[in-house]
C-alpha atoms as a PDB file:
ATOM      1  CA  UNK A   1     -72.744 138.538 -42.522  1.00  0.00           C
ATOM      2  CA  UNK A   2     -74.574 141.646 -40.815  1.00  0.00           C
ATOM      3  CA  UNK A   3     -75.409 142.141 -37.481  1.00  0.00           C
ATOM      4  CA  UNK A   4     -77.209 145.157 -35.704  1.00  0.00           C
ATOM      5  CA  UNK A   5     -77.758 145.215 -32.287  1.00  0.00           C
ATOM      6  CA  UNK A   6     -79.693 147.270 -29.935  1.00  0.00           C
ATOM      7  CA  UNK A   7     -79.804 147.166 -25.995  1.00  0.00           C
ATOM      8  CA  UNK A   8     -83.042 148.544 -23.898  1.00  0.00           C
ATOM      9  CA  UNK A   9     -83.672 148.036 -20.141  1.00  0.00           C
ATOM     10  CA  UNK A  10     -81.938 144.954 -19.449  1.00  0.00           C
ATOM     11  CA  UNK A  11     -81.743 143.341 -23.153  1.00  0.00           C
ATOM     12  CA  UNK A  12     -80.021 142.953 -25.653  1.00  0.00           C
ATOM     13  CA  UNK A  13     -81.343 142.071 -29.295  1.00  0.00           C
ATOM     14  CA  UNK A  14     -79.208 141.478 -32.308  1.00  0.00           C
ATOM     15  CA  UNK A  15     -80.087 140.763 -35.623  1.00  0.00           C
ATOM     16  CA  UNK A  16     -78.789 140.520 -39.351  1.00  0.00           C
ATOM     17  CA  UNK A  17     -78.009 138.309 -42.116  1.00  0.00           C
ATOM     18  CA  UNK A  18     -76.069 135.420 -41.878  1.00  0.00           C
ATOM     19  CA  UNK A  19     -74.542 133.213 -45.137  1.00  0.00           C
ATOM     20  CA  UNK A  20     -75.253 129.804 -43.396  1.00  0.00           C
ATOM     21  CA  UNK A  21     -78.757 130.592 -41.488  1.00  0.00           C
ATOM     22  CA  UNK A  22     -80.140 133.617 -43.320  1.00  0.00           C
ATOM     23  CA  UNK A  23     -81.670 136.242 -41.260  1.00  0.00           C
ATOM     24  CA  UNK A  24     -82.071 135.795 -37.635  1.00  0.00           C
ATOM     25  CA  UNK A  25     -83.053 137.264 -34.203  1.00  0.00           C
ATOM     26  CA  UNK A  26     -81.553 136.981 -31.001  1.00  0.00           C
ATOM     27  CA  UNK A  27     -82.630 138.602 -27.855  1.00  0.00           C
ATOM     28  CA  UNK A  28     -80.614 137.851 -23.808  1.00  0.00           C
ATOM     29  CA  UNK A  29     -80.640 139.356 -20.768  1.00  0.00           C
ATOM     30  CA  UNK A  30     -77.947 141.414 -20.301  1.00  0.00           C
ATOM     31  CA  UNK A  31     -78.285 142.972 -16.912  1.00  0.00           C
ATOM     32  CA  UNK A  32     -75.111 140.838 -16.178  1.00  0.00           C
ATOM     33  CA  UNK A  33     -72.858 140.392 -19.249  1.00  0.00           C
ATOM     34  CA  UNK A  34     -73.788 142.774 -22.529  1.00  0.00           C
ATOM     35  CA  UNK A  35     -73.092 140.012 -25.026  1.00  0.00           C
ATOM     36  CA  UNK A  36     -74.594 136.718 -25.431  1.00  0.00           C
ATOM     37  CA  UNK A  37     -73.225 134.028 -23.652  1.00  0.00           C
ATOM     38  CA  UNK A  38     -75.497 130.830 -23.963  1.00  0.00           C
ATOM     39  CA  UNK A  39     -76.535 131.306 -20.727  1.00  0.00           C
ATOM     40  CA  UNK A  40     -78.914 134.099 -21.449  1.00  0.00           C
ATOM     41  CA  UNK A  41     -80.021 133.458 -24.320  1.00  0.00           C
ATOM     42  CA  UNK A  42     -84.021 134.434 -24.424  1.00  0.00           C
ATOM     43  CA  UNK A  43     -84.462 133.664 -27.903  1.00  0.00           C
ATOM     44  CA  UNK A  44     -82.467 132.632 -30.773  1.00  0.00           C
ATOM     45  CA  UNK A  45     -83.967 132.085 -34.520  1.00  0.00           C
ATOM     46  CA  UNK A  46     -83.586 132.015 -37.558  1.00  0.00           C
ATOM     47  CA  UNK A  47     -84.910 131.364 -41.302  1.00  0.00           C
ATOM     48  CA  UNK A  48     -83.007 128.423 -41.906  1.00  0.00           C
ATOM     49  CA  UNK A  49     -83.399 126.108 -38.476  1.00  0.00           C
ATOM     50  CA  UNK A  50     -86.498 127.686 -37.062  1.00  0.00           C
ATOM     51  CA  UNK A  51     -87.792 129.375 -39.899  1.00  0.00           C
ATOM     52  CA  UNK A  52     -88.479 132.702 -38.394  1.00  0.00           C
ATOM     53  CA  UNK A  53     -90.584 135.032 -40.676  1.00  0.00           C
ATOM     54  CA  UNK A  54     -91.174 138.707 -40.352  1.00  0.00           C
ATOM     55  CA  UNK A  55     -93.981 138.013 -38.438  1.00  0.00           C
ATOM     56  CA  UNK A  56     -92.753 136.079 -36.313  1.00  0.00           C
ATOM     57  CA  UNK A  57     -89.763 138.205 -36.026  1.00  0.00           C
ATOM     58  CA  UNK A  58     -92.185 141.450 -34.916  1.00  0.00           C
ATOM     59  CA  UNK A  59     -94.032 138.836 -32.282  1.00  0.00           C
ATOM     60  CA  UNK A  60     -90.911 138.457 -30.614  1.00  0.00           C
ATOM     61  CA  UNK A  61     -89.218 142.008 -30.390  1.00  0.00           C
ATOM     62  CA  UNK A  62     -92.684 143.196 -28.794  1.00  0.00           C
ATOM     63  CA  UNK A  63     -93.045 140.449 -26.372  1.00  0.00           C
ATOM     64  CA  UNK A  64     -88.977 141.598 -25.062  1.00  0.00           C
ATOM     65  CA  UNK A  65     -90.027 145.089 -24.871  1.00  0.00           C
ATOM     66  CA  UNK A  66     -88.266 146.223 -28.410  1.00  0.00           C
ATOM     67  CA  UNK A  67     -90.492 147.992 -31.634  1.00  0.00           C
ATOM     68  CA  UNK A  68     -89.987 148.126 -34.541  1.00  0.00           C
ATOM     69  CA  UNK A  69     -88.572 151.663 -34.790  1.00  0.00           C
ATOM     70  CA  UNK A  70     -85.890 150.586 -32.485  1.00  0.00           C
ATOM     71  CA  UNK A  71     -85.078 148.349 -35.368  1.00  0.00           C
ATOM     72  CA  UNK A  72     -85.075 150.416 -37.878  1.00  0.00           C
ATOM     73  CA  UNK A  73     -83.249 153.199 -35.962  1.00  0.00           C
ATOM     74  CA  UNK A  74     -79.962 151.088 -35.250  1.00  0.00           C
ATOM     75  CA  UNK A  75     -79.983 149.979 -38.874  1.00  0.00           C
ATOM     76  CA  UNK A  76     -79.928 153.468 -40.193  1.00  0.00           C
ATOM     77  CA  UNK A  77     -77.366 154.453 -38.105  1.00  0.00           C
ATOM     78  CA  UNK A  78     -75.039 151.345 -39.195  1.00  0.00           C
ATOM     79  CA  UNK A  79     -75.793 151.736 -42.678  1.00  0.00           C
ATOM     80  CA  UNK A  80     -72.868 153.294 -44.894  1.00  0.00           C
ATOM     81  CA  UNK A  81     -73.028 156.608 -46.132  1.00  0.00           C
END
């Protein structure tokens, strides 16, 4: 399993690969606790249960205020050398 997460403004997104779901997105409010809780939970996909595509995937993260490059920039940094 991978996960990557990012927080802007008041969100949180995390996302990754998982060995039960396969990849997936989720995105919560966290102007009261960082992590997700259940409670704010925004939105929470993935390949397997809600089939979630890329482009669906990109619809999302710009509709909570995240790009792409936000993306891309955790993931580099998480990567190992």
């Amino acid at each position: 399993m991978s996960r990557h997460e990012v927080y802007k403004g008041t969100k949180g997104l995390a996302f990754g690969n998982d060995h039960a779901c396969g990849e997936y997105l989720q995105i919560w409010d966290a102007s009261v606790y960082r992590e997700p809780d259940g409670e704010n939970i925004l939105v929470d996909e993935d390949t397997f249960l809600t089939r979630l595509t890329r482009e669906k995937m990109l619809q999302l993260i710009k509709e909570h205020g995240f790009t792409e490059d936000d993306l891309a920039e955790v993931y580099a940094q998480q990567r190992p050398k």
